[in-house]
Structure formats: C-alpha cells, structure tokens
Protein backbone atom coordinates (compact mmCIF):
# COMPACT_ATOMS: atom_id res chain seq x y z
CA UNK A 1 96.28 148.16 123.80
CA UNK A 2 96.63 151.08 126.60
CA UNK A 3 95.52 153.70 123.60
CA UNK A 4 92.43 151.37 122.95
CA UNK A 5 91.85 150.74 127.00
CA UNK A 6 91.94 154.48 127.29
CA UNK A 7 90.10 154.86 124.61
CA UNK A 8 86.69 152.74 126.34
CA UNK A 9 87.22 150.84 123.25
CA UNK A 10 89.10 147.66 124.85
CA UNK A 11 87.74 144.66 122.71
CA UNK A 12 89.16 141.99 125.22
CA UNK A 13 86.53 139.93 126.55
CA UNK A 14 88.98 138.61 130.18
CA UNK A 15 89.27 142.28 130.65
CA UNK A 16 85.30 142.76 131.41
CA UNK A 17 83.56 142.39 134.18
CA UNK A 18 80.75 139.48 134.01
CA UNK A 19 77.34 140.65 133.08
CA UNK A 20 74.22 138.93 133.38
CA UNK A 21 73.04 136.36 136.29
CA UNK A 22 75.42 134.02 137.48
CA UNK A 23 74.44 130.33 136.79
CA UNK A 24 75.42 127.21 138.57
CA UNK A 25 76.70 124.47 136.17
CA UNK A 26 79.31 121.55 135.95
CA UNK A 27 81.11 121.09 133.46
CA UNK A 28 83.63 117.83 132.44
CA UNK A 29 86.90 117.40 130.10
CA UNK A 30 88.31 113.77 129.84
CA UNK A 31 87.24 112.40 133.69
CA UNK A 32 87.38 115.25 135.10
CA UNK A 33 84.21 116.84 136.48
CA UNK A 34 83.55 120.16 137.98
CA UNK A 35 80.87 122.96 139.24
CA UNK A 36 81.55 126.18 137.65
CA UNK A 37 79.95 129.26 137.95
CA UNK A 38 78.75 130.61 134.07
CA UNK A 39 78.14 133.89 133.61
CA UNK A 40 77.86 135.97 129.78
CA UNK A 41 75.68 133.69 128.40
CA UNK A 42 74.23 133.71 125.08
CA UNK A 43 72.97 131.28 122.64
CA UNK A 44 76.31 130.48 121.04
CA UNK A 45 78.67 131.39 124.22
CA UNK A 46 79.53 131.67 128.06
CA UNK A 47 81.96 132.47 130.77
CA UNK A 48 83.16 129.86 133.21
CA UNK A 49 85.40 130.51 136.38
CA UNK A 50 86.44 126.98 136.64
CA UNK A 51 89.08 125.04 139.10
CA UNK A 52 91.47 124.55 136.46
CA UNK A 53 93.00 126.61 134.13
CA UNK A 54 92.16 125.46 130.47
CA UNK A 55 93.53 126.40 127.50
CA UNK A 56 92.22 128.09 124.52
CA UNK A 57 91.17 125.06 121.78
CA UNK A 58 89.88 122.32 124.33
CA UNK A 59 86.69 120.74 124.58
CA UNK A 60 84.28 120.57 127.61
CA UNK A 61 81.34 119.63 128.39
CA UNK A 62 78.66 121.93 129.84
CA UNK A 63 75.57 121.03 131.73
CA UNK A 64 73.37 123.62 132.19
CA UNK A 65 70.29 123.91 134.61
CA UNK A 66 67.80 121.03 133.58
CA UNK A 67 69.87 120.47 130.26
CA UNK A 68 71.83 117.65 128.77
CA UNK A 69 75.78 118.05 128.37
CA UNK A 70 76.77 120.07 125.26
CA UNK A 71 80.16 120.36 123.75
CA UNK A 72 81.80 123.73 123.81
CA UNK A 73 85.66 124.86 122.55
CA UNK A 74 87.40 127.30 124.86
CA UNK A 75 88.17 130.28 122.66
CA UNK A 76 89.77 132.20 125.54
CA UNK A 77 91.67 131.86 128.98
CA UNK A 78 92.75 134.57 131.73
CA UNK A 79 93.74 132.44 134.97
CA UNK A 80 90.72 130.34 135.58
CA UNK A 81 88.12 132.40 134.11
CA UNK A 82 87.55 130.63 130.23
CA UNK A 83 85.18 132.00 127.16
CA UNK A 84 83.27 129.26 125.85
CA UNK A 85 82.12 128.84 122.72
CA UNK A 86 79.13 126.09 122.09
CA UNK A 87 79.24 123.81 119.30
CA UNK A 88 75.32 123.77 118.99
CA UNK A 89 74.25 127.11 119.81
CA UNK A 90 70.97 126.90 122.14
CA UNK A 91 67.41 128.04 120.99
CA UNK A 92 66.55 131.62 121.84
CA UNK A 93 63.33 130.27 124.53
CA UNK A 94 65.73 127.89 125.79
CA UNK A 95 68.39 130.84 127.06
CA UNK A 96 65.37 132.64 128.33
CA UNK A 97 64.33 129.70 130.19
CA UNK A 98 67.54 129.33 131.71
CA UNK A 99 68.44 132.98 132.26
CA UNK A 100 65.11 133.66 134.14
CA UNK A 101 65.11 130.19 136.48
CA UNK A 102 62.31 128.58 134.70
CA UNK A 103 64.36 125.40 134.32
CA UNK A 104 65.50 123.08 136.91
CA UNK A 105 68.43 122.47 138.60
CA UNK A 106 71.83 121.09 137.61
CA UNK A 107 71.44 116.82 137.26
C-alpha cells in the first residue's frame, strides 16, 4: 500500500479528501435518525460523516434535499466518515438538481 500511496496511485476511497459540494442530509438506520453532511456524490454513491460509526454491509436511509428516503448499503467505513452505495441509483437531472441547489431543503 505505501508503494501504491507513493506511487499517486492509492485506490482507497477513506484516504481522499471529499470533492464536490457538501450537502446537508439526514439519514436513519433502525430508530435512529441523524443529519449528516454528504459529500462525493454520484448517481449510484456518496460520502457521509455521520455521528456513529457504521459498519461496512448496513442499511440506511438517506434523505436528500427535497427527496424521499432511499435505501443505501455502506460499502466502506474509516471512523465516522462511511461510502454509501444506493440501492436505486438517482437519475442524472436529478443529481444535477441537487448538486447545483435547485431542489429544496431537507423535510
């Protein structure tokens, strides 16, 4: 792993920095319910910093700005940061929507 980190070619995705705007969102496992800060998005995935740490395998639930809940497995874990993986991945206009503000806030 050091030959690959100094190598630039470090494939790890806890061991980058977040791009991309920051989103508020909540998110909920069992009862438990939460805002968390997403960052990475994409149509299938995210990063959450959450207040808990979860474990790679779990479900959540993520609400996004002016979206319903949608179920997402945690693929990763480093502390309380987790990669999120969506079930349903999101429609392309729908990211841009939400990546650019056009949709409202979090219910």
């Amino acid at each position: 792993m050091l030959v690959k980190q100094a190598a630039g070619q470090d494939a790890n995705p806890w061991g980058q920095a977040p791009c991309g705007p920051l989103i508020p969102a909540t998110y909920r496992r069992g009862v438990l319910r939460a805002k968390v800060t997403l960052s990475d998005l994409t149509c299938r995935s995210a990063r959450i910093d959450s207040m808990e740490a979860l474990k790679p395998g779990m479900l959540v639930w993520i609400t996004l700005p002016g979206l319903e809940a949608r179920p997402a497995k945690v693929d990763w874990t480093s502390g309380f940061t987790a990669g999120l993986h969506f079930e349903a991945p999101l429609h392309p206009a729908v990211l841009d929507a939400v990546l650019e503000g056009r949709i409202g806030s979090v219910h």
